[in-house]
C-alpha atoms as a PDB file:
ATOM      1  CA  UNK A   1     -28.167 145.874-137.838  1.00  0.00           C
ATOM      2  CA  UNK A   2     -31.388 147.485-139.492  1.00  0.00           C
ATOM      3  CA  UNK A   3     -32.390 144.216-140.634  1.00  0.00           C
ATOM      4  CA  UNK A   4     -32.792 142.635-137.088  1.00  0.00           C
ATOM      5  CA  UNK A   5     -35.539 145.097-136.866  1.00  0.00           C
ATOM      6  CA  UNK A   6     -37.697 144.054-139.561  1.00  0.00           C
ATOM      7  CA  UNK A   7     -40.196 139.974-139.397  1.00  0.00           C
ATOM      8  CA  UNK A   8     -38.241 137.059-140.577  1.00  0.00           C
ATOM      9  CA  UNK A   9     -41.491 137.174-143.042  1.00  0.00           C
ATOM     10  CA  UNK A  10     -40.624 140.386-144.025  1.00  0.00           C
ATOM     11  CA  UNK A  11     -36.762 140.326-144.676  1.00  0.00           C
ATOM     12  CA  UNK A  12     -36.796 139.194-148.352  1.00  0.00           C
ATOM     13  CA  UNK A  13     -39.277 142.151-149.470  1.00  0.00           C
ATOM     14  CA  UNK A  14     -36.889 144.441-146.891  1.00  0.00           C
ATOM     15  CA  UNK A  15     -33.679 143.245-148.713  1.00  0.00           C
ATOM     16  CA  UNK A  16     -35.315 143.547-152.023  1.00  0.00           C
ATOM     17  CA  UNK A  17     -36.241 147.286-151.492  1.00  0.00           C
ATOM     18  CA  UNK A  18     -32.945 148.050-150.129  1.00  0.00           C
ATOM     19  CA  UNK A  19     -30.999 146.237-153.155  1.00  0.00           C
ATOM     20  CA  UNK A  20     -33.445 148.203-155.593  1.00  0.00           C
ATOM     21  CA  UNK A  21     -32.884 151.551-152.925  1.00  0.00           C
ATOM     22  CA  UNK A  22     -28.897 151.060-153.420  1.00  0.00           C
ATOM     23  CA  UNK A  23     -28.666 149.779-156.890  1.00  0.00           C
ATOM     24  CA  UNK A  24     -30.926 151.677-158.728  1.00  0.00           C
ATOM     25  CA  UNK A  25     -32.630 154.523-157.300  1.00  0.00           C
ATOM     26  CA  UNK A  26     -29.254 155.869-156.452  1.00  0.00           C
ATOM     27  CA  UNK A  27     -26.926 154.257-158.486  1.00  0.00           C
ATOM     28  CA  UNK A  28     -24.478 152.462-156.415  1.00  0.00           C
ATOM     29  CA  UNK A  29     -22.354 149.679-157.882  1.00  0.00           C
ATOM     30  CA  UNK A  30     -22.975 146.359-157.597  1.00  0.00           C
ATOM     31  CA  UNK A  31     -20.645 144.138-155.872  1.00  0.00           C
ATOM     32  CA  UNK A  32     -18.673 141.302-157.977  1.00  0.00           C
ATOM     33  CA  UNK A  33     -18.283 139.482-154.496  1.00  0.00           C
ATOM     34  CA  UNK A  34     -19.091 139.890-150.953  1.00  0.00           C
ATOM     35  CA  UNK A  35     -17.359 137.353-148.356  1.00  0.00           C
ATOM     36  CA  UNK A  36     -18.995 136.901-145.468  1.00  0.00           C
ATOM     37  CA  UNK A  37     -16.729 135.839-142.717  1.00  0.00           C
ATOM     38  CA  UNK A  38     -18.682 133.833-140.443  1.00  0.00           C
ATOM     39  CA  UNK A  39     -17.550 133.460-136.702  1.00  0.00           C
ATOM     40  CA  UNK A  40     -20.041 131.407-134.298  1.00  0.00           C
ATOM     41  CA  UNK A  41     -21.551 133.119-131.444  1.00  0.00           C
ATOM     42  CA  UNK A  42     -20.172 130.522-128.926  1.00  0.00           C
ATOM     43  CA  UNK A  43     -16.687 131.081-130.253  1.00  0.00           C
ATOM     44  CA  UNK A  44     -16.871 135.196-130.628  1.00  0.00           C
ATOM     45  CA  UNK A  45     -17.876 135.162-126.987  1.00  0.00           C
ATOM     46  CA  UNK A  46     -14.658 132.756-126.029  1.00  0.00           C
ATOM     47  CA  UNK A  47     -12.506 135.543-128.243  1.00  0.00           C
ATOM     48  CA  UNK A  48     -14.053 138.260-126.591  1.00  0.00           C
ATOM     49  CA  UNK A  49     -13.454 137.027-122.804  1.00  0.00           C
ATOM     50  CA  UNK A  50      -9.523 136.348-123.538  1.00  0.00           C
ATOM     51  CA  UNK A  51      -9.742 139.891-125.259  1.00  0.00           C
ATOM     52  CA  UNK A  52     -10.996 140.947-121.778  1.00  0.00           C
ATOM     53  CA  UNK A  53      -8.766 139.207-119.361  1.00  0.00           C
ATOM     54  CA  UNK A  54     -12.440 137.405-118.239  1.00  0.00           C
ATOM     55  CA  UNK A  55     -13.992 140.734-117.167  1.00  0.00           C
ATOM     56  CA  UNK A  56     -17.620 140.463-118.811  1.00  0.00           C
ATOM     57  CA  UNK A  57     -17.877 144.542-117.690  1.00  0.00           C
ATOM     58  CA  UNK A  58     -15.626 145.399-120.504  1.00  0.00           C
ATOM     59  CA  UNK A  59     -17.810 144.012-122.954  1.00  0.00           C
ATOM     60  CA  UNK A  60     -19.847 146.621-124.952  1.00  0.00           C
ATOM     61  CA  UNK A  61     -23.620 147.130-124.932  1.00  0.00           C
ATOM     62  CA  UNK A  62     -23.635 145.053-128.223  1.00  0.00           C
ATOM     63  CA  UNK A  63     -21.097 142.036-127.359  1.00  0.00           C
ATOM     64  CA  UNK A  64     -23.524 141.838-123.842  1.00  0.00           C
ATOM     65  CA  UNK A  65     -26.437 141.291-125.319  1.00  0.00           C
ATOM     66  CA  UNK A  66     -26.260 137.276-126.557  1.00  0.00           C
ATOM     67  CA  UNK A  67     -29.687 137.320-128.160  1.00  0.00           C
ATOM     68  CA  UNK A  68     -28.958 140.708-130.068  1.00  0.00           C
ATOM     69  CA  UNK A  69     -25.913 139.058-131.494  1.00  0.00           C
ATOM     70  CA  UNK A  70     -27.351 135.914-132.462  1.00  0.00           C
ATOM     71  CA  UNK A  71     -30.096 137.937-134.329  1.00  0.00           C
ATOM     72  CA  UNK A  72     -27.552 139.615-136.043  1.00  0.00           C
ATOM     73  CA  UNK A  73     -25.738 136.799-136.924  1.00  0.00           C
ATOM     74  CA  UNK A  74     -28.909 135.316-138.310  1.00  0.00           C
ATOM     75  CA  UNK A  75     -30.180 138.255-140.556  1.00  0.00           C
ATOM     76  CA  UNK A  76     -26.544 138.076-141.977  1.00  0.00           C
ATOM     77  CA  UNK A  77     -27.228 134.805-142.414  1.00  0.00           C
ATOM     78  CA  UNK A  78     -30.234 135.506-144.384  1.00  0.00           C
ATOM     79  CA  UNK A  79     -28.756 138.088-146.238  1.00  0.00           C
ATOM     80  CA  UNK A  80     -25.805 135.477-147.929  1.00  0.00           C
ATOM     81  CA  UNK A  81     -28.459 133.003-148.922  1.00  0.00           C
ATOM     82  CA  UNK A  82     -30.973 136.570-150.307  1.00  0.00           C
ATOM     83  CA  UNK A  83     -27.800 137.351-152.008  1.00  0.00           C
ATOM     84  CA  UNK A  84     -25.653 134.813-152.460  1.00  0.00           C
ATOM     85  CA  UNK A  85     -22.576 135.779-150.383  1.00  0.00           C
ATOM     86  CA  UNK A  86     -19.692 133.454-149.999  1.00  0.00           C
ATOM     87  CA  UNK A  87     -19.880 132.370-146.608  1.00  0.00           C
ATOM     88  CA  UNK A  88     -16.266 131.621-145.029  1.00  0.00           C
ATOM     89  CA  UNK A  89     -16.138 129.655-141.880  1.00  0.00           C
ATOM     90  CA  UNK A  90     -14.049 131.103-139.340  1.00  0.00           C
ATOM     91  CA  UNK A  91     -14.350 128.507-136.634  1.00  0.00           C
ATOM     92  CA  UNK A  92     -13.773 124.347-136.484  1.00  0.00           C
ATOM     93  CA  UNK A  93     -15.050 122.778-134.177  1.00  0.00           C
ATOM     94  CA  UNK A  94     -16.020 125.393-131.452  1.00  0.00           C
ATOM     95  CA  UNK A  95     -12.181 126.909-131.731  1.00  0.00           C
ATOM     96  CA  UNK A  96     -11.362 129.987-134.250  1.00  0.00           C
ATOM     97  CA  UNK A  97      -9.188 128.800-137.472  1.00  0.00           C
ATOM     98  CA  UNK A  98      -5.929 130.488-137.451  1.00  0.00           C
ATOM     99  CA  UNK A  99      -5.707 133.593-139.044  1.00  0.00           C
ATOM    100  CA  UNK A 100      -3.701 132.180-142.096  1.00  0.00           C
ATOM    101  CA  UNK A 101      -6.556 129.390-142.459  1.00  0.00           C
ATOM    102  CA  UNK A 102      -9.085 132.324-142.971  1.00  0.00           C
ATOM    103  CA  UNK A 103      -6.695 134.017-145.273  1.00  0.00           C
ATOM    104  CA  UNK A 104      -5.740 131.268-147.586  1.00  0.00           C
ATOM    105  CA  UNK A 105     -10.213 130.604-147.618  1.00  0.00           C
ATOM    106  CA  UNK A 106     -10.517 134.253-148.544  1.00  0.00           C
ATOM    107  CA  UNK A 107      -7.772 134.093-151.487  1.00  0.00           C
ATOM    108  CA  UNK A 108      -9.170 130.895-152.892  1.00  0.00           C
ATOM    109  CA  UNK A 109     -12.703 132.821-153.258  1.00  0.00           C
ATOM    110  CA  UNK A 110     -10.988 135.519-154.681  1.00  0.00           C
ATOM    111  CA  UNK A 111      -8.850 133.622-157.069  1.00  0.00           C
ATOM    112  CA  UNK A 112     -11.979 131.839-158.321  1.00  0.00           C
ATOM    113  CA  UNK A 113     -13.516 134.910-159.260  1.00  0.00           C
ATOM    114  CA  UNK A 114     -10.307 136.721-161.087  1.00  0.00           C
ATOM    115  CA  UNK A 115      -9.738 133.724-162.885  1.00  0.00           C
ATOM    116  CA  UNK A 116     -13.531 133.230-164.208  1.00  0.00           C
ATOM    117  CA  UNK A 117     -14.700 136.630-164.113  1.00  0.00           C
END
């Protein structure tokens, strides 16, 4: 969320100072592996209507606001490539995978890294 805040020109130094913030300054561990489970905007919103029976009202202040959630989709974005996060598709095709799709993508990325440290 912070990070929608801050310049697209300004994002690497931001994540930079935050990874040197977190990491060193006060000591928090590295990850091994962050998965970033990647849903399409277009295909969140379907979810979200059939969540909601169609009524848009129910929707938070958050799911509302399209352009907020495409900026935070994009700074997440940015952060995987900064960082190199596994990025696992959640969608095909405008539809959601099923949940055992997602599942067996998530234990393949895991596998790989148990098995080669």
């Amino acid at each position: 969320y912070q990070m929608t805040k801050v310049p697209q020109e300004k994002r690497a130094e931001f994540m930079n100072w935050l990874a040197d913030h977190e990491y060193d300054k006060l000591g928090l561990p590295q990850p091994d592996l962050v998965l970033f489970l990647d849903m399409p905007l277009e295909v969140s919103q379907k979810l979200l209507s059939v969540r909601y029976n169609g009524d848009e009202s129910k929707k938070d202040i958050h799911e509302r606001n399209l352009a907020f959630m495409s900026s935070c989709r994009e700074s997440a974005m940015a952060a995987a490539g900064h960082w190199g996060w596994r990025i696992i598709s959640c969608a095909e095709n405008g539809e959601p995978l099923p949940i055992e799709d997602i599942h067996k993508k998530i234990a393949e990325e895991i596998k790989e890294l148990v098995e080669h440290g």
